[in-house]
C-alpha atoms as a PDB file:
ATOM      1  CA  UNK A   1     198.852 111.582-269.750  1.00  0.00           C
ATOM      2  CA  UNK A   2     199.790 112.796-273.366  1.00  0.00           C
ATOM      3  CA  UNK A   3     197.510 110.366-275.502  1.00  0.00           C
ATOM      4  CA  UNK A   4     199.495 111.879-278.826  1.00  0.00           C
ATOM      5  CA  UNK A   5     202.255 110.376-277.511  1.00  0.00           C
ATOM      6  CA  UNK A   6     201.366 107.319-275.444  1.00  0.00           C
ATOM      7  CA  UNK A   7     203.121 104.216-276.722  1.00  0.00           C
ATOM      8  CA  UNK A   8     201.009 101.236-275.429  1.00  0.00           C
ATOM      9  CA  UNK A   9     202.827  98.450-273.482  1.00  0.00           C
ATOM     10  CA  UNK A  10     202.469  95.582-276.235  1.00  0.00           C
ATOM     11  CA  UNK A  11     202.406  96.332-279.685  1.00  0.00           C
ATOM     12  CA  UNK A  12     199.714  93.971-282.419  1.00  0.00           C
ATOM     13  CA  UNK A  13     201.742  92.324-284.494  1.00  0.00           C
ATOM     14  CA  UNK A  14     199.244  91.376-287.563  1.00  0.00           C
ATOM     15  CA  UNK A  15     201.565  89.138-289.309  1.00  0.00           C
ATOM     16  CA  UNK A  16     201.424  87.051-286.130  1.00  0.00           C
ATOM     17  CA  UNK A  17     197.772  87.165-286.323  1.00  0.00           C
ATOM     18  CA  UNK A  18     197.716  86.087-289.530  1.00  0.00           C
ATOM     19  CA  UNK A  19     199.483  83.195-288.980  1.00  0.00           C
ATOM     20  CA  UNK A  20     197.630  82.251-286.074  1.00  0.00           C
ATOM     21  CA  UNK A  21     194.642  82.199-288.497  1.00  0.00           C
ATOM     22  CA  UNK A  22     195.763  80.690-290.868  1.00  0.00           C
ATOM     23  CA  UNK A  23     196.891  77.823-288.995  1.00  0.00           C
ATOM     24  CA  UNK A  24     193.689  77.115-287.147  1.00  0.00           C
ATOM     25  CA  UNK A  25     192.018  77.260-290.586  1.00  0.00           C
ATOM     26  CA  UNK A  26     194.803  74.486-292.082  1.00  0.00           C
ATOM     27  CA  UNK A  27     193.677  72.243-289.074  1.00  0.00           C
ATOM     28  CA  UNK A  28     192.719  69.162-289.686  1.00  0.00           C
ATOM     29  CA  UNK A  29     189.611  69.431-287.727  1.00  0.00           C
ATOM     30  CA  UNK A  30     188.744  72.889-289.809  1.00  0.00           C
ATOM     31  CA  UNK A  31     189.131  70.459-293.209  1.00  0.00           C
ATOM     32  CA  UNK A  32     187.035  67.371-291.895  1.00  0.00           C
ATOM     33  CA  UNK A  33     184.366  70.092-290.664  1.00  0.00           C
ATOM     34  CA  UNK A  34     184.492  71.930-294.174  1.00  0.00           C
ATOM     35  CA  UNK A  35     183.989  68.831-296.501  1.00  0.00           C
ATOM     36  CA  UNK A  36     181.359  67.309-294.113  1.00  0.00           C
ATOM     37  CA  UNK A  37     179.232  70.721-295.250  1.00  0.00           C
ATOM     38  CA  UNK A  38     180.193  70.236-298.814  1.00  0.00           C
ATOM     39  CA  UNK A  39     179.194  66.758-299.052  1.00  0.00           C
ATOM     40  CA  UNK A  40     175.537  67.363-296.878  1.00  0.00           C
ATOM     41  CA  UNK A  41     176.449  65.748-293.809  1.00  0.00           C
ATOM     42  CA  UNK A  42     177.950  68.040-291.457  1.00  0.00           C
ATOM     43  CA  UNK A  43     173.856  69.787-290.358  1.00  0.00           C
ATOM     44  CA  UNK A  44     174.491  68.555-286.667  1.00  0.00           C
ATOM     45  CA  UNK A  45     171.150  70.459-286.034  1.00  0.00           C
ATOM     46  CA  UNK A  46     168.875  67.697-287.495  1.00  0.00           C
ATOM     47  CA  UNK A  47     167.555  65.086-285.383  1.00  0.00           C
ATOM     48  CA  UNK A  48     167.436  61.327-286.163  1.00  0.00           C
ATOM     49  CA  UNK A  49     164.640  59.720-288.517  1.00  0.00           C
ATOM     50  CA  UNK A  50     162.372  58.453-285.557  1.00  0.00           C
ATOM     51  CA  UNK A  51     159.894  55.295-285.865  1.00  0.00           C
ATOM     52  CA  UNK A  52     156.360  56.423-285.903  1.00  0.00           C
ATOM     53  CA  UNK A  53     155.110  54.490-282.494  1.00  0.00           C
ATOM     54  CA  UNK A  54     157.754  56.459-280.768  1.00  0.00           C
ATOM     55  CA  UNK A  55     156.533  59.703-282.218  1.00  0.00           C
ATOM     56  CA  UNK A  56     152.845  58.579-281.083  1.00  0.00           C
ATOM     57  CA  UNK A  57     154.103  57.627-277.634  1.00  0.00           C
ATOM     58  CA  UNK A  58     155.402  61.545-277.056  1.00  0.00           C
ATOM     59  CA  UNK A  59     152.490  63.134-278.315  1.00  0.00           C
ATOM     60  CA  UNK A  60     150.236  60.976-276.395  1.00  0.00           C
ATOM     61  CA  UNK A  61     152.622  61.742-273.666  1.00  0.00           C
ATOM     62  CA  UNK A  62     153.026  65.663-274.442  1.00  0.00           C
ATOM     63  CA  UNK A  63     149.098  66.021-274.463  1.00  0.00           C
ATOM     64  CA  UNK A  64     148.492  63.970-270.772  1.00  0.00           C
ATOM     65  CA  UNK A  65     151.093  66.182-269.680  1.00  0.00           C
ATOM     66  CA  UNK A  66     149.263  69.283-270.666  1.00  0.00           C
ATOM     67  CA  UNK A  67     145.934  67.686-269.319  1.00  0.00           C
ATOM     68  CA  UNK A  68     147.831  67.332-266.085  1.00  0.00           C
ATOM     69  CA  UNK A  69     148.978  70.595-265.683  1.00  0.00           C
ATOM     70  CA  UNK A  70     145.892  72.148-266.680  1.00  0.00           C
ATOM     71  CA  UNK A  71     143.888  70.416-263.617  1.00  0.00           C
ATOM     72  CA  UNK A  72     146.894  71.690-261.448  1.00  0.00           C
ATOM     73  CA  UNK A  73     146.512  75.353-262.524  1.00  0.00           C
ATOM     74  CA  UNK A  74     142.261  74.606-262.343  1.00  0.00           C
ATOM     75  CA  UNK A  75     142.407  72.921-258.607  1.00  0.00           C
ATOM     76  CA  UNK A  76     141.984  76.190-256.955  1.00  0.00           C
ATOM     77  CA  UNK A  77     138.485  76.807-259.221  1.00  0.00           C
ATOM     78  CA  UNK A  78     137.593  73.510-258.431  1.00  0.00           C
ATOM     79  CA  UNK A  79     138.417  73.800-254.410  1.00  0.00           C
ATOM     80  CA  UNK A  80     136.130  76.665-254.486  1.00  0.00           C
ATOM     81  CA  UNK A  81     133.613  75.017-256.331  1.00  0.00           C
ATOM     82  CA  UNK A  82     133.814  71.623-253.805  1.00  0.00           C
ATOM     83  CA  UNK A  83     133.428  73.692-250.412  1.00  0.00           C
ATOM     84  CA  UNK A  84     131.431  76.494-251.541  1.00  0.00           C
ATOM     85  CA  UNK A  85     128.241  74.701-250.074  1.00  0.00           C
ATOM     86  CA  UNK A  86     129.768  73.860-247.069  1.00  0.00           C
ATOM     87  CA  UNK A  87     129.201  74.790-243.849  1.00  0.00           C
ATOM     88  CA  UNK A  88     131.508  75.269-241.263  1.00  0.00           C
END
C-alpha cells in the first residue's frame, strides 16, 4: 500500500469536535460542578467532621486489630515454644 497516497476511510472533522466540546462544557452539570469549586464546596475528597468518641472507638479498634494479627503471624513462635518440651 502507497501510504503517500492512502486516503483513510473517515475523515476528523475538527469543527465537529469542537462543538462536541463545547457543548459538554455548556452543560449544566459542567456549570453546577464549576461554581461548586469557586465557591469552596465542590472538594468531594474531604471526609465529614466526625465526633471525637467515634474517632476513639476506631483507633481503639484499629490498634486490637493490629494486636490480633500480630498473635496470628506470632502463633507459629509460640507453637514451637508450647511443645518444644514435649515428648512424644
Amino acid at each position: 500500500m502507497d501510504w503517500a497516497t492512502h486516503e483513510p476511510e473517515f475523515r476528523f472533522d475538527i469543527r465537529a469536535e469542537r462543538e462536541e466540546y463545547e457543548r459538554l462544557f455548556q452543560h449544566p452539570a459542567r456549570a453546577l460542578q464549576d461554581r461548586l469549586a469557586r465557591c469552596g464546596g465542590g472538594d468531594r475528597t474531604r471526609r465529614p467532621a466526625m465526633p471525637e468518641w467515634k474517632k476513639l472507638y476506631l483507633k481503639q479498634a484499629e490498634q486490637e486489630r493490629l494486636l490480633h494479627q500480630a498473635r496470628v503471624l506470632a502463633w507459629g513462635k509460640e507453637k514451637r515454644y508450647y511443645y518444644a518440651h514435649k515428648i512424644t
